[in-house]
PDB file of N, CA and C in Angstrom:
ATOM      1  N   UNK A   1      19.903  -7.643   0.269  1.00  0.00           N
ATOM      2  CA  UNK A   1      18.648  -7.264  -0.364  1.00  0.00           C
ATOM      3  C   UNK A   1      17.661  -6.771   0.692  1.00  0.00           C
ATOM      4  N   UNK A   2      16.674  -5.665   0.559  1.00  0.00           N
ATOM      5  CA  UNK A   2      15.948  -5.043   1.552  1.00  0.00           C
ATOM      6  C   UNK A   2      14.653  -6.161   1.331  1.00  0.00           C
ATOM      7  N   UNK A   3      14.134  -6.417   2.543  1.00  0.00           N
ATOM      8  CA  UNK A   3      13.182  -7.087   2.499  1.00  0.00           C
ATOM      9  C   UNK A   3      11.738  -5.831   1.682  1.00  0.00           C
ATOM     10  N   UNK A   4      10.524  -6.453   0.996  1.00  0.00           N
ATOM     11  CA  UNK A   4       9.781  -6.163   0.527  1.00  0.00           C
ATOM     12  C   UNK A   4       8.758  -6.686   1.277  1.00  0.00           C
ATOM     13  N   UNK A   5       8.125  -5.764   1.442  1.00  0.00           N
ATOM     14  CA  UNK A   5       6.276  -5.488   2.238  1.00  0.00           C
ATOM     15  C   UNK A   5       5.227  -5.145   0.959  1.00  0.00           C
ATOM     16  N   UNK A   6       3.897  -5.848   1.551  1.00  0.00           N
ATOM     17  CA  UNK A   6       2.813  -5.634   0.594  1.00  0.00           C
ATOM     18  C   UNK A   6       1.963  -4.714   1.405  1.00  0.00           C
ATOM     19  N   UNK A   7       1.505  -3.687   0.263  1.00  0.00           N
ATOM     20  CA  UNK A   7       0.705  -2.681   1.797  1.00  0.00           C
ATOM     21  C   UNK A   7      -0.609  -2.694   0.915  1.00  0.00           C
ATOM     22  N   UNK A   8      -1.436  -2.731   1.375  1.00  0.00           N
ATOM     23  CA  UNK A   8      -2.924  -2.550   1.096  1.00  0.00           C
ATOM     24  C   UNK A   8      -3.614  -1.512   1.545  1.00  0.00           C
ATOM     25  N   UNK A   9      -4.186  -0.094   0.311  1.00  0.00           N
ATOM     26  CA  UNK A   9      -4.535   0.582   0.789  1.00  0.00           C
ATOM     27  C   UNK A   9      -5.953   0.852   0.293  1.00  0.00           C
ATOM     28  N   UNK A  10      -7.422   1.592   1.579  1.00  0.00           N
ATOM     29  CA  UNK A  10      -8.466   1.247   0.732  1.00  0.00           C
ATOM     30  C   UNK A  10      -8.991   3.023   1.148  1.00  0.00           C
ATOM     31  N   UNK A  11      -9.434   3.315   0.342  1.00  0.00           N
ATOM     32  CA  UNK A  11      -9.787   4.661  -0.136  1.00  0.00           C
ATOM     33  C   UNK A  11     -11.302   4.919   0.153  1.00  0.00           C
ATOM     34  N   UNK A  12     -11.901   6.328   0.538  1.00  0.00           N
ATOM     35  CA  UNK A  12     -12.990   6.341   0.634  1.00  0.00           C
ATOM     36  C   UNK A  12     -13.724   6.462  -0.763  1.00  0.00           C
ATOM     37  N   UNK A  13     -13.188   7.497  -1.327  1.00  0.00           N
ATOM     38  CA  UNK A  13     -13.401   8.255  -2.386  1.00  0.00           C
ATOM     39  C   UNK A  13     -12.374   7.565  -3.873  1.00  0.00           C
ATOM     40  N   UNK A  14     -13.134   7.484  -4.895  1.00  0.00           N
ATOM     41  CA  UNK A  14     -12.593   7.084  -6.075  1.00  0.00           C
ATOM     42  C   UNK A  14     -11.219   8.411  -6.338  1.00  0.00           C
ATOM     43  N   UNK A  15     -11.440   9.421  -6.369  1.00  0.00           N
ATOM     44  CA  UNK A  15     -11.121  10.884  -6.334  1.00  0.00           C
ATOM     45  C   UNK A  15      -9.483  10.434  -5.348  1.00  0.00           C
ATOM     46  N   UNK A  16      -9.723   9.662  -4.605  1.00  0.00           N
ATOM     47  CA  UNK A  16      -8.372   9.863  -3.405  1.00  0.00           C
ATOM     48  C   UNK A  16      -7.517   8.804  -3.894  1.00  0.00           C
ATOM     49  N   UNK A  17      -7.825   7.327  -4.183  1.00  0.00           N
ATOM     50  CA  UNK A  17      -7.298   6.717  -4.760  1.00  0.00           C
ATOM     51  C   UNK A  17      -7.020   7.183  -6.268  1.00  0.00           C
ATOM     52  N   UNK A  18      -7.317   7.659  -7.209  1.00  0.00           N
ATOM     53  CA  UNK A  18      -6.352   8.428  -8.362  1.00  0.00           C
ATOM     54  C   UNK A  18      -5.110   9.352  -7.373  1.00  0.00           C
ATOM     55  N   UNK A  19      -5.407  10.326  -7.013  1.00  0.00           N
ATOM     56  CA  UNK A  19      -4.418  10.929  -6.497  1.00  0.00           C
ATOM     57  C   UNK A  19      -3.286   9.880  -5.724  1.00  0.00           C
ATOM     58  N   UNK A  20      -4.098   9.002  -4.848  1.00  0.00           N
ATOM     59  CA  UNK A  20      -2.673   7.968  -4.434  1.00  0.00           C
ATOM     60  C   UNK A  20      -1.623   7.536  -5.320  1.00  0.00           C
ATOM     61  N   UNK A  21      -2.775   6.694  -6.261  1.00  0.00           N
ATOM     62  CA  UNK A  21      -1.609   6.081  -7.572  1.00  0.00           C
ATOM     63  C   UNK A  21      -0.524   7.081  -8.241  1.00  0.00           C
ATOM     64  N   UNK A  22      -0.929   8.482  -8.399  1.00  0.00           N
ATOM     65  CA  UNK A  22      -0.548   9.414  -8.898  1.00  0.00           C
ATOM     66  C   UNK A  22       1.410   9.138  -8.749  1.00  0.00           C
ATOM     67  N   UNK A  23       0.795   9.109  -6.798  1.00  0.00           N
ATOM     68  CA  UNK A  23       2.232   9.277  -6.322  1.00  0.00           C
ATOM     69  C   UNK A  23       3.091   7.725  -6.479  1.00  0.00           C
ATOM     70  N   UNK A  24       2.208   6.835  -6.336  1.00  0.00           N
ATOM     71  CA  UNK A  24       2.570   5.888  -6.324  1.00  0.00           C
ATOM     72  C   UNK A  24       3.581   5.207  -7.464  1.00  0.00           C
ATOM     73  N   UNK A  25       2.887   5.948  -8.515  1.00  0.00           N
ATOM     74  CA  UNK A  25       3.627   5.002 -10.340  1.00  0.00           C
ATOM     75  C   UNK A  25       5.186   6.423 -10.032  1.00  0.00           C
ATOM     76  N   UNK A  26       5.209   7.425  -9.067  1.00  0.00           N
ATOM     77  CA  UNK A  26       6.286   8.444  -9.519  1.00  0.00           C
ATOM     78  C   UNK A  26       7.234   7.828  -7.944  1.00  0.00           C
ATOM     79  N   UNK A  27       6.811   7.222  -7.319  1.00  0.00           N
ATOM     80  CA  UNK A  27       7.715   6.207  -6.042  1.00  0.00           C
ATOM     81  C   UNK A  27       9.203   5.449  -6.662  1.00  0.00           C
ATOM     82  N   UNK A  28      10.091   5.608  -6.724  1.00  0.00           N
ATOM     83  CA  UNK A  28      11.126   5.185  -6.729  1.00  0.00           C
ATOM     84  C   UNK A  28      11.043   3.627  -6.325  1.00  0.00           C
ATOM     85  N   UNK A  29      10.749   3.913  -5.127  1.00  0.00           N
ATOM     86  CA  UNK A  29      10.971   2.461  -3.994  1.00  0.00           C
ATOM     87  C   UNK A  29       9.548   1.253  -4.552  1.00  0.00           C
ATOM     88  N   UNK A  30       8.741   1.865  -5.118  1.00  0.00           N
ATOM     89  CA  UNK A  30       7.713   1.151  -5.057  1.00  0.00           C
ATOM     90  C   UNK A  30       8.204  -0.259  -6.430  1.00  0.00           C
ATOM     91  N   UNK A  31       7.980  -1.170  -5.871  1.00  0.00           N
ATOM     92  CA  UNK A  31       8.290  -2.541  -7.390  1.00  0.00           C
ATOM     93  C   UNK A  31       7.418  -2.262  -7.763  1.00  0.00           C
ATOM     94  N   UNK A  32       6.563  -2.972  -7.338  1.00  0.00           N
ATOM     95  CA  UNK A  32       4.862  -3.462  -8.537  1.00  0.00           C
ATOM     96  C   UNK A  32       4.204  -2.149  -7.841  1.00  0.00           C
ATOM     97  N   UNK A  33       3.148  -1.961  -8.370  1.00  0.00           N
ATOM     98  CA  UNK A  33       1.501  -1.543  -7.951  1.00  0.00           C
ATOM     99  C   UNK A  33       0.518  -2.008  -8.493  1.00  0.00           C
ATOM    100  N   UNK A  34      -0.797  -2.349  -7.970  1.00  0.00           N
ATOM    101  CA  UNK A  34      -1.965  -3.055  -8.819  1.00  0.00           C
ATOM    102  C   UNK A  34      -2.974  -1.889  -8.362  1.00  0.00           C
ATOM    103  N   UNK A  35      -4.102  -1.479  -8.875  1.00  0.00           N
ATOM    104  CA  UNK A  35      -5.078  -0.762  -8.499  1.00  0.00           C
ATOM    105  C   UNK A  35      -6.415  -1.761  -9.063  1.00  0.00           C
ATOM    106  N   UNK A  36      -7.636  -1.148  -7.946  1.00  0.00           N
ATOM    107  CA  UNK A  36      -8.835  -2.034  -7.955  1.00  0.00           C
ATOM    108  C   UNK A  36      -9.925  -1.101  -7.837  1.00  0.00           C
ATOM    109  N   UNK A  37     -10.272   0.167  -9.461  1.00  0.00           N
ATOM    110  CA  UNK A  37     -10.958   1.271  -8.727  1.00  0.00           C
ATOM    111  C   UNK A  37     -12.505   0.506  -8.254  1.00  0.00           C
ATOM    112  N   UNK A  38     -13.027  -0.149  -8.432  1.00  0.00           N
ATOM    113  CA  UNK A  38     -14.362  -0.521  -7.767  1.00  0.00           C
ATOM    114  C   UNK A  38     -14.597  -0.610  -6.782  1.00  0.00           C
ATOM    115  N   UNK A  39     -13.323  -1.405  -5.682  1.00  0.00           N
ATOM    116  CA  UNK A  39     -12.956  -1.459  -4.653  1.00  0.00           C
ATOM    117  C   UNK A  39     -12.069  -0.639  -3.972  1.00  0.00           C
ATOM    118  N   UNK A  40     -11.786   0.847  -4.893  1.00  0.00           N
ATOM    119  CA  UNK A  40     -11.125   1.465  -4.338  1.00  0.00           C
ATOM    120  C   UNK A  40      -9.840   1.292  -3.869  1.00  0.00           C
ATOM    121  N   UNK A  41      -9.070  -0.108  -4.121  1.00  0.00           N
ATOM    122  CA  UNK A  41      -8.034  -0.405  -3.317  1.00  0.00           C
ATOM    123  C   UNK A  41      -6.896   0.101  -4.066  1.00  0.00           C
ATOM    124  N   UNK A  42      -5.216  -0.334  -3.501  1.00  0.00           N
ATOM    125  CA  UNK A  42      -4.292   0.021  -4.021  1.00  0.00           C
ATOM    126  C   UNK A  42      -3.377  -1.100  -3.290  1.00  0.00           C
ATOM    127  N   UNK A  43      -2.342  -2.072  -3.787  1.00  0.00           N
ATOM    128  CA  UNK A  43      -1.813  -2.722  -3.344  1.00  0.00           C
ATOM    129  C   UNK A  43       0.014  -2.461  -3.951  1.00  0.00           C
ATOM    130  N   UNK A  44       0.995  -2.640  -3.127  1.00  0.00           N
ATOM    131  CA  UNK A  44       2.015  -2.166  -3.575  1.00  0.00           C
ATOM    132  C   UNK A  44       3.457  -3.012  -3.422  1.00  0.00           C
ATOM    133  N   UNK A  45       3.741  -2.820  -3.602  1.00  0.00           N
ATOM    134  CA  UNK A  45       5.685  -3.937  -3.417  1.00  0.00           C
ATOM    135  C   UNK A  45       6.404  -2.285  -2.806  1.00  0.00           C
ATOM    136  N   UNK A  46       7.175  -2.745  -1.912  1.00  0.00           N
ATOM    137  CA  UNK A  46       7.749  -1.514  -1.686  1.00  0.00           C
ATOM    138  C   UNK A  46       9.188  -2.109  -0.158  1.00  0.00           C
ATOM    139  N   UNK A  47      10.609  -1.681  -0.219  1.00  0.00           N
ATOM    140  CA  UNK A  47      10.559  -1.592   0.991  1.00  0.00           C
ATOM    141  C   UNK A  47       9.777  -0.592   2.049  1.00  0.00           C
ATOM    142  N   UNK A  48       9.979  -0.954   3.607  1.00  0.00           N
ATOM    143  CA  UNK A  48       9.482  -0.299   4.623  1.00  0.00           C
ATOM    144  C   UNK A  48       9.885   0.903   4.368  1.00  0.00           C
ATOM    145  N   UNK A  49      11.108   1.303   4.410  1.00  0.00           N
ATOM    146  CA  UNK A  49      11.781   2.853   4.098  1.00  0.00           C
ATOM    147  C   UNK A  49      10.992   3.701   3.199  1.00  0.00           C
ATOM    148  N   UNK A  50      11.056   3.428   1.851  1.00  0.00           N
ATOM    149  CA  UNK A  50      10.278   3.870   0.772  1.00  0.00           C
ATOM    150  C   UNK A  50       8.639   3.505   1.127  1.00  0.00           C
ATOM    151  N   UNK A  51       8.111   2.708   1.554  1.00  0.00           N
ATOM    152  CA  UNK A  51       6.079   2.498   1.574  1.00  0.00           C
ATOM    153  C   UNK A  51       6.087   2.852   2.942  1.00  0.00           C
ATOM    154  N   UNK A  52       6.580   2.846   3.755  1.00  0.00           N
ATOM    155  CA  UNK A  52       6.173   4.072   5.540  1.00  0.00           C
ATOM    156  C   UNK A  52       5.955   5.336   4.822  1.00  0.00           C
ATOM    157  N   UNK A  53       7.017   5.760   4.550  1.00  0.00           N
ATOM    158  CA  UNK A  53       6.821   7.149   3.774  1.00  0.00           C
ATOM    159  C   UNK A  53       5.958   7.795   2.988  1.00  0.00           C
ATOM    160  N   UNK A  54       5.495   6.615   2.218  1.00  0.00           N
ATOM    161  CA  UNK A  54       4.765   7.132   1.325  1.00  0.00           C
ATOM    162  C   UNK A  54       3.158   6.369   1.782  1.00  0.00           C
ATOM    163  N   UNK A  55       3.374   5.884   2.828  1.00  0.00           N
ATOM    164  CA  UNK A  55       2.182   5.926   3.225  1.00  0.00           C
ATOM    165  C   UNK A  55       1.319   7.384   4.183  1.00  0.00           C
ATOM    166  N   UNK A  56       2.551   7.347   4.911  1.00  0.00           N
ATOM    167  CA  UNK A  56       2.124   8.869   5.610  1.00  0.00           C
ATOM    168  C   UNK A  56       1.794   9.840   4.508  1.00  0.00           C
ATOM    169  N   UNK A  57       2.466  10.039   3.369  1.00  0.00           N
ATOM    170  CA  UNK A  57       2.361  11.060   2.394  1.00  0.00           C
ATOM    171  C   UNK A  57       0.795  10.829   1.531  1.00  0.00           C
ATOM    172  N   UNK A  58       0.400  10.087   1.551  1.00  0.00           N
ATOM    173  CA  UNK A  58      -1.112   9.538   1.132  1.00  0.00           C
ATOM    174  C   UNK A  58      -1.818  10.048   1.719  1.00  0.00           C
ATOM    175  N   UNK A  59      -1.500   9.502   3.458  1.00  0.00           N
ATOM    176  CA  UNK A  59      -2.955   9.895   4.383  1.00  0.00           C
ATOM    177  C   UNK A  59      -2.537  11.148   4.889  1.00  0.00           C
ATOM    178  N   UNK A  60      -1.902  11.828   4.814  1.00  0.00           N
ATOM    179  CA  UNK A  60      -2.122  13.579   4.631  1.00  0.00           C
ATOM    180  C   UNK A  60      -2.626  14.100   4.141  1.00  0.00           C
ATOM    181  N   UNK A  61      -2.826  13.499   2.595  1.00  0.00           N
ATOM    182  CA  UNK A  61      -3.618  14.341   1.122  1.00  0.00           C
ATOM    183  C   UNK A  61      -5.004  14.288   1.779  1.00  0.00           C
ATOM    184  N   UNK A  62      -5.483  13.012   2.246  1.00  0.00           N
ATOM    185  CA  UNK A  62      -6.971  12.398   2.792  1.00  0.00           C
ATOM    186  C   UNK A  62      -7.413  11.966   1.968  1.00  0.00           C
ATOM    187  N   UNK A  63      -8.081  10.570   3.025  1.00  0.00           N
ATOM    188  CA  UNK A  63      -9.579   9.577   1.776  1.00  0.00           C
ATOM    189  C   UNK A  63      -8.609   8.583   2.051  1.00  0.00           C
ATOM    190  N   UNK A  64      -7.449   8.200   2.796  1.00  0.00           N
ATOM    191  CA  UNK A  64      -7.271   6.944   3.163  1.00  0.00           C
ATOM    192  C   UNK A  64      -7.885   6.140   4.087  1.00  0.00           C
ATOM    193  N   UNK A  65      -8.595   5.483   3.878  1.00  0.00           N
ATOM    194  CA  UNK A  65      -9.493   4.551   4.856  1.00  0.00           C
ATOM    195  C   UNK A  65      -8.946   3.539   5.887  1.00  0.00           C
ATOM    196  N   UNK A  66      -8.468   2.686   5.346  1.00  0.00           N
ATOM    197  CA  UNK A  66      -7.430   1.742   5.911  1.00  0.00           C
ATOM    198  C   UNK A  66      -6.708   1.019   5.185  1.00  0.00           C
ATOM    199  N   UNK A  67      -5.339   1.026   6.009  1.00  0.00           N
ATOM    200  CA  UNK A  67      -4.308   0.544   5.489  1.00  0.00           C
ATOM    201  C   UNK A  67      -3.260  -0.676   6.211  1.00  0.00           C
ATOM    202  N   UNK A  68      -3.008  -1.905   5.493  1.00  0.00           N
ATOM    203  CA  UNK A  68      -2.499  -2.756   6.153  1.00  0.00           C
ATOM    204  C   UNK A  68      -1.321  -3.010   5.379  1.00  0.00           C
ATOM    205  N   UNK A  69       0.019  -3.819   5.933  1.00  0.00           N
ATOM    206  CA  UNK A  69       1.201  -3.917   5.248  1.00  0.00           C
ATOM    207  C   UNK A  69       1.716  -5.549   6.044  1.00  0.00           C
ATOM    208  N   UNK A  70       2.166  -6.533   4.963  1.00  0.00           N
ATOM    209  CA  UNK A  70       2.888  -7.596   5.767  1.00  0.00           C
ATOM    210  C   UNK A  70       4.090  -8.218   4.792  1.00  0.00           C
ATOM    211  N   UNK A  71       5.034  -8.741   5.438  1.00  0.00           N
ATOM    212  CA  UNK A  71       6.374  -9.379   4.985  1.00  0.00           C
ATOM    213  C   UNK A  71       6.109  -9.798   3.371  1.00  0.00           C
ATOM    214  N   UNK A  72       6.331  -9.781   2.579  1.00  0.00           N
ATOM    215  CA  UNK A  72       6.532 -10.109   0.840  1.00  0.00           C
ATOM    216  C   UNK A  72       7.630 -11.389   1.049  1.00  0.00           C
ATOM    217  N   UNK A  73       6.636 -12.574   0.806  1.00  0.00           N
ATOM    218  CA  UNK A  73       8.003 -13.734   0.656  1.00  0.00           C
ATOM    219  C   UNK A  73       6.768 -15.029   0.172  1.00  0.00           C
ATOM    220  N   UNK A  74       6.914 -15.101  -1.456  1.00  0.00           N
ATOM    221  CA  UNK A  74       6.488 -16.051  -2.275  1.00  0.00           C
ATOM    222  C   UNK A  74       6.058 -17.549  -1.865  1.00  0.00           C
ATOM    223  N   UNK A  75       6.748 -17.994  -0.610  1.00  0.00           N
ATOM    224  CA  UNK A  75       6.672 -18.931  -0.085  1.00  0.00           C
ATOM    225  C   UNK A  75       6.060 -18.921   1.316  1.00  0.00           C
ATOM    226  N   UNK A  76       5.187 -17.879   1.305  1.00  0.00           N
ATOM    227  CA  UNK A  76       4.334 -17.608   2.602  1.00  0.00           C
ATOM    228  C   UNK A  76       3.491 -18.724   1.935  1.00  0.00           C
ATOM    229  N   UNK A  77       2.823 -19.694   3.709  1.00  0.00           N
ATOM    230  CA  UNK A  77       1.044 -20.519   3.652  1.00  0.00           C
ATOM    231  C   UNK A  77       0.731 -19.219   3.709  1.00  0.00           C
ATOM    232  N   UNK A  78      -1.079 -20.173   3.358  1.00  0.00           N
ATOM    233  CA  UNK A  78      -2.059 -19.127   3.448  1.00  0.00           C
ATOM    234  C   UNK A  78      -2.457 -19.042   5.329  1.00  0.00           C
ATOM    235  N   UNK A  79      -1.728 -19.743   5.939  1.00  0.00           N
ATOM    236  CA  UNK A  79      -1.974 -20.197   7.368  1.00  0.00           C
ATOM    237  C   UNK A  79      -1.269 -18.695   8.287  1.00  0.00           C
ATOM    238  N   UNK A  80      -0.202 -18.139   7.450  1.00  0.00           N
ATOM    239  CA  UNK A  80       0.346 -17.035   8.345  1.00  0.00           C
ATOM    240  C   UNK A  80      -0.630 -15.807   8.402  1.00  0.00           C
ATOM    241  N   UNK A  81      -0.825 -14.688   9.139  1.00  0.00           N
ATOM    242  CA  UNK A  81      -1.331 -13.515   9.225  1.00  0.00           C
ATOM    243  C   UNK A  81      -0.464 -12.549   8.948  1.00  0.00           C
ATOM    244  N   UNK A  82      -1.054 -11.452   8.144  1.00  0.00           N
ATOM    245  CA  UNK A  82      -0.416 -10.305   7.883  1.00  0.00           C
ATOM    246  C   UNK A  82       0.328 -10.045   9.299  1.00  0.00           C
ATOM    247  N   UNK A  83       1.325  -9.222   9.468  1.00  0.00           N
ATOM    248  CA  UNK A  83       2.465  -8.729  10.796  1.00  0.00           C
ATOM    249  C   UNK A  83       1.816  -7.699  11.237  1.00  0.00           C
ATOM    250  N   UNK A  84       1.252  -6.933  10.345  1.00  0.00           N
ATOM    251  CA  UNK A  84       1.062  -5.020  10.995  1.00  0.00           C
ATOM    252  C   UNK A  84      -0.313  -4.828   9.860  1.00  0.00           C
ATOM    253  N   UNK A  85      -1.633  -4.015  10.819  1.00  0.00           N
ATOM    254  CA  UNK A  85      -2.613  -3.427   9.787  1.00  0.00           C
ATOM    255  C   UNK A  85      -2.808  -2.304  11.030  1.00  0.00           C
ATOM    256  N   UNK A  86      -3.008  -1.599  10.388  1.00  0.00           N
ATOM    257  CA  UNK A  86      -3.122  -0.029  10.538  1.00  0.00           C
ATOM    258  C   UNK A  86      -4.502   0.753  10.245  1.00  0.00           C
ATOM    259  N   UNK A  87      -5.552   1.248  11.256  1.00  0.00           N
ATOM    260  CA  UNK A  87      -6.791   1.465  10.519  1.00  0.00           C
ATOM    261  C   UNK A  87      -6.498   3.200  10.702  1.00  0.00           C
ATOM    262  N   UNK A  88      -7.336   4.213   9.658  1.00  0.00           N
ATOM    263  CA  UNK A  88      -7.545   5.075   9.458  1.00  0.00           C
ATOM    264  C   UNK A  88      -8.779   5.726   9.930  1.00  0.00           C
TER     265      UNK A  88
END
């Protein structure tokens, strides 16, 4: 089974986050997605293979602000830190 990453992405523009999700609900790789337009955010289930990719493919369009991604495993404490955040 491919391990699953949660990536958190936060948008400048309301306008950039629609277009993200756009790609996001048509992602193959992606499990879940949640969107938060107030906060602009976008949170995702994805392996690395499939959400690297389609993270670069986001912040090309532009209006990605920052973006962070860490290990997906139900039985994480709240004591661990995300692995990898990435600012824009």
């Amino acid at each position: 089974m491919t391990d699953l990453l949660v990536y958190q992405l936060e948008f400048s523009e309301k306008g950039d986050l629609e277009s993200a999700f756009e790609l996001l609900i048509d992602e193959k790789g992606v499990s879940s997605c949640a969107v938060e337009i107030e906060t602009r955010t976008a949170r995702f289930l994805a392996p690395e293979t499939a959400g690297s990719g389609l993270v670069e493919r986001i912040y090309e369009i532009g209006g990605l602000r920052w973006c962070s991604r860490h290990s997906f495993n139900p039985t994480t404490t709240e004591s661990q830190q995300p692995s990898q955040a990435k600012e824009f």
